[in-house]
N, C-alpha and C. Protein backbone atom coordinates (compact mmCIF):
# COMPACT_ATOMS: atom_id res chain seq x y z
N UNK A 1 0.84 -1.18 0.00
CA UNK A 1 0.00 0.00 0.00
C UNK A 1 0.89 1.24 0.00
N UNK A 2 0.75 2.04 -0.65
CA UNK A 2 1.25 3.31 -0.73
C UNK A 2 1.05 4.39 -0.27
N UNK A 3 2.27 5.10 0.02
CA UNK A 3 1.72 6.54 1.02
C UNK A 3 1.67 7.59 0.41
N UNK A 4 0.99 9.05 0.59
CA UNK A 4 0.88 9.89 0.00
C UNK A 4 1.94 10.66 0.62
N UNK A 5 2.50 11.83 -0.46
CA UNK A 5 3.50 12.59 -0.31
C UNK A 5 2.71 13.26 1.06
N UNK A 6 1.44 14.34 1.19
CA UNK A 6 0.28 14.77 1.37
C UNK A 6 0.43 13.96 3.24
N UNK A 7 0.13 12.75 3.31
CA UNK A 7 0.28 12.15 4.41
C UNK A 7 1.60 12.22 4.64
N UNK A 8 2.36 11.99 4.30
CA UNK A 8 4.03 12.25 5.25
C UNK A 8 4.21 13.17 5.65
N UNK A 9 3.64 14.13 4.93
CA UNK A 9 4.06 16.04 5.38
C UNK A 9 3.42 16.13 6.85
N UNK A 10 2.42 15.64 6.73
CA UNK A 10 1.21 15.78 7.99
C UNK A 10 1.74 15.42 9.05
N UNK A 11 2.45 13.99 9.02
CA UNK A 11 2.58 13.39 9.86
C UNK A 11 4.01 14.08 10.72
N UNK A 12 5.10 14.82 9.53
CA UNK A 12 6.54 15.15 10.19
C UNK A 12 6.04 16.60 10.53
N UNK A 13 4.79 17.35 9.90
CA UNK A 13 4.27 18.75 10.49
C UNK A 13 3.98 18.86 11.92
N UNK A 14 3.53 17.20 11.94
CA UNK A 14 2.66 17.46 13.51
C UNK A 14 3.49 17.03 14.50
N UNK A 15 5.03 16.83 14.11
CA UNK A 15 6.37 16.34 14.88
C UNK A 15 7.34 17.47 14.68
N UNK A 16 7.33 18.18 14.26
CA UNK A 16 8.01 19.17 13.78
C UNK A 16 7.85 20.38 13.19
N UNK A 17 6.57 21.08 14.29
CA UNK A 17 5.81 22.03 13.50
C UNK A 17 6.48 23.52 12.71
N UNK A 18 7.35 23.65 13.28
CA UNK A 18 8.68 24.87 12.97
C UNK A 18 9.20 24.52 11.87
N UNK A 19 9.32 22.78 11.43
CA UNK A 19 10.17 22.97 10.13
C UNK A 19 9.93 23.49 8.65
N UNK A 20 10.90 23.17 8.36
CA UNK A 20 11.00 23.31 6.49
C UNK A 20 10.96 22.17 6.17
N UNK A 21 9.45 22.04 5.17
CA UNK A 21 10.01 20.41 5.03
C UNK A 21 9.55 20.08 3.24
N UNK A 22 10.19 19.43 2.73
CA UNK A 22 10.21 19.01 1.31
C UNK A 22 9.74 17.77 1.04
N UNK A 23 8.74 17.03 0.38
CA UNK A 23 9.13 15.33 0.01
C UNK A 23 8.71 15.32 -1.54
N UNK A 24 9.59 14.64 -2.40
CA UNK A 24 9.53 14.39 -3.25
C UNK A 24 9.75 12.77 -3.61
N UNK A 25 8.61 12.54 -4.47
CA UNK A 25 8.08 11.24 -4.63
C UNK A 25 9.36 10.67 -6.09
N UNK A 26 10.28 10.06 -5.68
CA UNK A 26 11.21 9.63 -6.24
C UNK A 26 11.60 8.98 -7.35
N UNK A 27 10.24 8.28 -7.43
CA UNK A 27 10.14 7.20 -9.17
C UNK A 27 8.46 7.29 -8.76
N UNK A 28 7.65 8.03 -8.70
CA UNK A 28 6.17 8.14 -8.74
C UNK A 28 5.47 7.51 -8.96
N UNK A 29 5.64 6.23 -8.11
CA UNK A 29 4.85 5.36 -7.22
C UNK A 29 4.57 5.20 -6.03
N UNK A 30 4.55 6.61 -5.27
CA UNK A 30 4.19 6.25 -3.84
C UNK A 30 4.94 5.53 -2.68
N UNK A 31 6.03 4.82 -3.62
CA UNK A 31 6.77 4.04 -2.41
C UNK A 31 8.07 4.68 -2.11
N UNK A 32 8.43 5.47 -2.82
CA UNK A 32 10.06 5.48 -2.78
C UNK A 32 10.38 7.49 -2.82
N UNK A 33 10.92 8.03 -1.75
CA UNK A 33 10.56 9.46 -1.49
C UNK A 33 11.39 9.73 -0.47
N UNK A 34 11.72 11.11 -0.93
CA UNK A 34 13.21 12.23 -0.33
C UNK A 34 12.49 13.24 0.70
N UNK A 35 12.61 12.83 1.74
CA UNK A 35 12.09 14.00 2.82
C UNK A 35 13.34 15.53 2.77
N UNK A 36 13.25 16.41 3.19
CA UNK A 36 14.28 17.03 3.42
C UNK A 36 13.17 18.01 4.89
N UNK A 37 14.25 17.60 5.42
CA UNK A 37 13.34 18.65 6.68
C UNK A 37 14.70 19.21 7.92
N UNK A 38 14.33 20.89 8.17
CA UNK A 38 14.86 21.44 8.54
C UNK A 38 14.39 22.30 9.79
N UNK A 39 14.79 21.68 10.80
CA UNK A 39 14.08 21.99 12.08
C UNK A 39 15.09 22.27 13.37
N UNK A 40 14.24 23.08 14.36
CA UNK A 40 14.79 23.86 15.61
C UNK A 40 15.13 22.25 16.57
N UNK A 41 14.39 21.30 16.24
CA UNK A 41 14.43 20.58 16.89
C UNK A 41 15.40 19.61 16.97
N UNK A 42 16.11 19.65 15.38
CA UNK A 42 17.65 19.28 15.43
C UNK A 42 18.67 19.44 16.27
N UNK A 43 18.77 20.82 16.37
CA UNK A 43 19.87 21.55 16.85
C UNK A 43 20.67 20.49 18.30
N UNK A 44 21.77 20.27 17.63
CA UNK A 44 22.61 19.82 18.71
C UNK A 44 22.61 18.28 18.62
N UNK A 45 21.74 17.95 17.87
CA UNK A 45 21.58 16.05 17.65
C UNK A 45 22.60 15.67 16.56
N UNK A 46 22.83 14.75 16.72
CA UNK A 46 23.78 13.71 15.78
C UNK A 46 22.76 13.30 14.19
N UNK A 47 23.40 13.58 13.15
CA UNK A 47 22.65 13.09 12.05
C UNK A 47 21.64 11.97 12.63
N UNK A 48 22.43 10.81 13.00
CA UNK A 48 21.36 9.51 13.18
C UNK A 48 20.62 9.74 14.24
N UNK A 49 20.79 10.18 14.85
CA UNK A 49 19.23 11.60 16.18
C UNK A 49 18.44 11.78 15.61
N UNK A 50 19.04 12.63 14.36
CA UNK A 50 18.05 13.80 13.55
C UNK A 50 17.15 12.32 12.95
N UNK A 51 17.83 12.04 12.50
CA UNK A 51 16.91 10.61 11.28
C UNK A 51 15.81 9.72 12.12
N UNK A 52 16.36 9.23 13.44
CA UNK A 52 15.49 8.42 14.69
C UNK A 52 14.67 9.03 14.75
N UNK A 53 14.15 10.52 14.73
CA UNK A 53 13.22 11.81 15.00
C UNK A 53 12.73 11.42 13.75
N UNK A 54 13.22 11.93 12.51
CA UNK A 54 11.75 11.29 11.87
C UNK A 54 11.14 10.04 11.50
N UNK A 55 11.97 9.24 11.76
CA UNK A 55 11.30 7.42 11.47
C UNK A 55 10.16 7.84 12.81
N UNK A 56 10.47 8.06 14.05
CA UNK A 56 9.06 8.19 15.21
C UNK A 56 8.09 8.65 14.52
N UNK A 57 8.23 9.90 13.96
CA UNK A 57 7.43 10.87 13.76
C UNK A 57 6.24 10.15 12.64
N UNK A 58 7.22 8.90 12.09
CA UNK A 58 6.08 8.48 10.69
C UNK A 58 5.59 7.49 11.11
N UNK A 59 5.80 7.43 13.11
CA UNK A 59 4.88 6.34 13.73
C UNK A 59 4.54 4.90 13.28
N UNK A 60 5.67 4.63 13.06
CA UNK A 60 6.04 2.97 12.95
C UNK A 60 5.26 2.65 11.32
N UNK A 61 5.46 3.37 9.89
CA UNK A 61 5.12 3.41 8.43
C UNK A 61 6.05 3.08 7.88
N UNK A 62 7.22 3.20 8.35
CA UNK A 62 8.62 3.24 7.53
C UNK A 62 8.59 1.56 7.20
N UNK A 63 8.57 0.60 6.12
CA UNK A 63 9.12 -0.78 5.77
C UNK A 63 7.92 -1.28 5.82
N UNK A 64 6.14 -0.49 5.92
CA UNK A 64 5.30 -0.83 5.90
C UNK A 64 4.43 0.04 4.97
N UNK A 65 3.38 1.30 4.88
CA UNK A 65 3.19 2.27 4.06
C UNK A 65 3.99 2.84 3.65
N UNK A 66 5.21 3.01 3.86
CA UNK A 66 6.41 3.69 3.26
C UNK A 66 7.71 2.74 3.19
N UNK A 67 7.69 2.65 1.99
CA UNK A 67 8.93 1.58 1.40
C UNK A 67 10.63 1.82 1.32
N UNK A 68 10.27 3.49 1.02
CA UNK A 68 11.95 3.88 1.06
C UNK A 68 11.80 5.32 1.55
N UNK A 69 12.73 6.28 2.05
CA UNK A 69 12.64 7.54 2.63
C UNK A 69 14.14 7.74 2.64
N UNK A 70 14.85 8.48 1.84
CA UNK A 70 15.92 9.39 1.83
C UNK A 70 15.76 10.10 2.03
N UNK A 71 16.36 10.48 3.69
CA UNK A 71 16.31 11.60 4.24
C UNK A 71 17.29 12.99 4.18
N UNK A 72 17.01 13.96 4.24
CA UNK A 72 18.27 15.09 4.29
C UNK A 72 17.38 15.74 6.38
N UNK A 73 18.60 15.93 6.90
CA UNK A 73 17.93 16.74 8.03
C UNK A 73 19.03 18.04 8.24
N UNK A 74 18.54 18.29 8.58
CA UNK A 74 19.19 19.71 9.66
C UNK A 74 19.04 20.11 10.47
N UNK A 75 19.33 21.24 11.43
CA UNK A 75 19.09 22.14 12.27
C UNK A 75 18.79 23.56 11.33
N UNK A 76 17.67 23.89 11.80
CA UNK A 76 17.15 25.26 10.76
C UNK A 76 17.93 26.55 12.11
């Protein structure tokens, strides 16, 4: 089953309401998609912090409604 670009935003908005956030649907089928998100809530975390923060945030979807997620993070 496939996730909507539309639903991921929602889900890292309502985890990360301050950020900047991008997803682009990668080969446009729904499964395979580039988050880029840039948030206060980074600041001071380790890349693989930043990344653990959003796999939570997509509340256990990742290897189930969501097949692949290349992430970019930051501290905004």
């Amino acid at each position: 089953m496939a996730m909507a670009a539309a639903e991921i935003e929602a889900l890292l908005r309502q985890a990360f309401p301050d950020a900047d956030i991008r997803i682009d649907d990668l080969a446009g089928d729904g499964d395979h998609y580039r988050a880029v998100v840039h948030s206060a809530a980074f600041a001071g975390k380790s890349r693989v912090a930043q990344h653990q923060m959003v796999y939570a945030a997509l509340q256990g979807r990742m290897g189930g409604a969501l097949h692949a997620l290349a992430l970019e993070t930051a501290a905004k």
